[in-house]
Protein backbone atom coordinates (compact mmCIF):
# COMPACT_ATOMS: atom_id res chain seq x y z
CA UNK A 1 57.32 89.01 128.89
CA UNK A 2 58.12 92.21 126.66
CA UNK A 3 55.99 93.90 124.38
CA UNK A 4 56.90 96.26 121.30
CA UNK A 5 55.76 97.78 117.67
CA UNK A 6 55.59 95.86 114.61
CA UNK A 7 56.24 98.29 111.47
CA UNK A 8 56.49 96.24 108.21
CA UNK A 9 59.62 93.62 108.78
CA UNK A 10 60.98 95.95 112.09
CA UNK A 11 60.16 94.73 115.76
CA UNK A 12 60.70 97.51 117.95
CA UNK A 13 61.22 96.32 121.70
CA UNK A 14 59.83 98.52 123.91
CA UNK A 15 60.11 97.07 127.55
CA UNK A 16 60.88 93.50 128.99
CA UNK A 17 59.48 92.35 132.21
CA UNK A 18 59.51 89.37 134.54
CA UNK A 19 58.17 87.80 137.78
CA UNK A 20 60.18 84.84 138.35
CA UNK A 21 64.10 85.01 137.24
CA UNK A 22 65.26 84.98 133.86
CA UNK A 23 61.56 84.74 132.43
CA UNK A 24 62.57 87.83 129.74
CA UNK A 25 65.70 86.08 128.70
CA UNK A 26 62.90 83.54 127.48
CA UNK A 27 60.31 85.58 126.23
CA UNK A 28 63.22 87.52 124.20
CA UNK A 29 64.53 83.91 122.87
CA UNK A 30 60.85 83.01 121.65
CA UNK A 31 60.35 86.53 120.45
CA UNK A 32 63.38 86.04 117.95
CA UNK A 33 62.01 82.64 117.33
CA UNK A 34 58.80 83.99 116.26
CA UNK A 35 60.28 86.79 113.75
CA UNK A 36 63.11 84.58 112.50
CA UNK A 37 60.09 82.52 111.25
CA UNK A 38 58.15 85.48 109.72
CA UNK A 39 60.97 87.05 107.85
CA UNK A 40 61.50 89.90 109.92
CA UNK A 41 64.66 91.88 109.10
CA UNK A 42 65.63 93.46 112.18
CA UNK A 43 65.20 93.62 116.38
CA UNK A 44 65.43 96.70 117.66
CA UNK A 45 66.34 96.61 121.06
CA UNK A 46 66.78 100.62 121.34
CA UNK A 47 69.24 100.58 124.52
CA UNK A 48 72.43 98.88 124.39
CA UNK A 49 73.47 97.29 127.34
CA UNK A 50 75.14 94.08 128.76
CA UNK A 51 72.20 91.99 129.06
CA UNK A 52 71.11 92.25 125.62
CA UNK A 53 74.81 91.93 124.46
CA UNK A 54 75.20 88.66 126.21
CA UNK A 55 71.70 87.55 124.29
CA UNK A 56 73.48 88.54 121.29
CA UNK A 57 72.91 91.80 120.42
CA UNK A 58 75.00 94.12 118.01
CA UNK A 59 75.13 97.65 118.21
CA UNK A 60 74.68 99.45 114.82
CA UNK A 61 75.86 102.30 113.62
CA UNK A 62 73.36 105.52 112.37
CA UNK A 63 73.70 104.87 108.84
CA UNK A 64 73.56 101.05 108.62
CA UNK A 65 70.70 101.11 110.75
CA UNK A 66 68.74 103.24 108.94
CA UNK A 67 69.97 101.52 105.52
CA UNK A 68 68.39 98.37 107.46
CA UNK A 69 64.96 99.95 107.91
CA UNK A 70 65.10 101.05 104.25
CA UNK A 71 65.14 97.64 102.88
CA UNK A 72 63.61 95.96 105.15
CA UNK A 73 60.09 98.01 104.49
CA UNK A 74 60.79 97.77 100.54
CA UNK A 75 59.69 93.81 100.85
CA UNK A 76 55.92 93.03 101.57
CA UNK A 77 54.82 93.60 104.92
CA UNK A 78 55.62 91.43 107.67
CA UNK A 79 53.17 92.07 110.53
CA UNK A 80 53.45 90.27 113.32
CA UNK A 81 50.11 88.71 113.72
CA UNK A 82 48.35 89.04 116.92
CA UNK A 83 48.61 85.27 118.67
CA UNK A 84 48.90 84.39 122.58
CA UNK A 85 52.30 82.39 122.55
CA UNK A 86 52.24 79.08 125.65
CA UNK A 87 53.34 80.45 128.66
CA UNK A 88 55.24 77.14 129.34
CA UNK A 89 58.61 75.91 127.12
């Protein structure tokens, strides 16, 4: 699984976790699933590192990042509403 902090169209990722192999490559798929679908602007994984670069991850520069979080809170809010997603695919 991985939990985080929904501020207007922003998900910040706080911390992925996993019992069985793989499992928060697939909560992190669903995750983006879920936002895609509720017009969130922007994942913020924090740390760069391979992992989340081979899920697709970009890492963006100061500026553009905070130009991101700008816009994306000018919108109406986007809250991520609080719903138990299937543990199964």
């Amino acid at each position: 699984g991985l939990y985080g902090v929904a501020v207007g169209r922003f998900f910040f990722g706080e911390s992925m976790f996993h019992r069985a192999t793989d499992a928060s490559k697939v909560a992190l798929v669903m995750l983006c699933r879920h936002l895609a679908a509720r017009d969130f602007a922007l994942l913020d994984c924090q740390v760069p590192n391979p992992h989340l670069f081979r899920m697709g991850a970009v890492e963006l520069p100061r500026a553009a990042f905070l130009d991101r979080l700008y816009r994306a809170n000018l919108g109406p809010d986007g809250p991520l509403p609080r719903v138990m997603l299937p543990a199964t695919l």
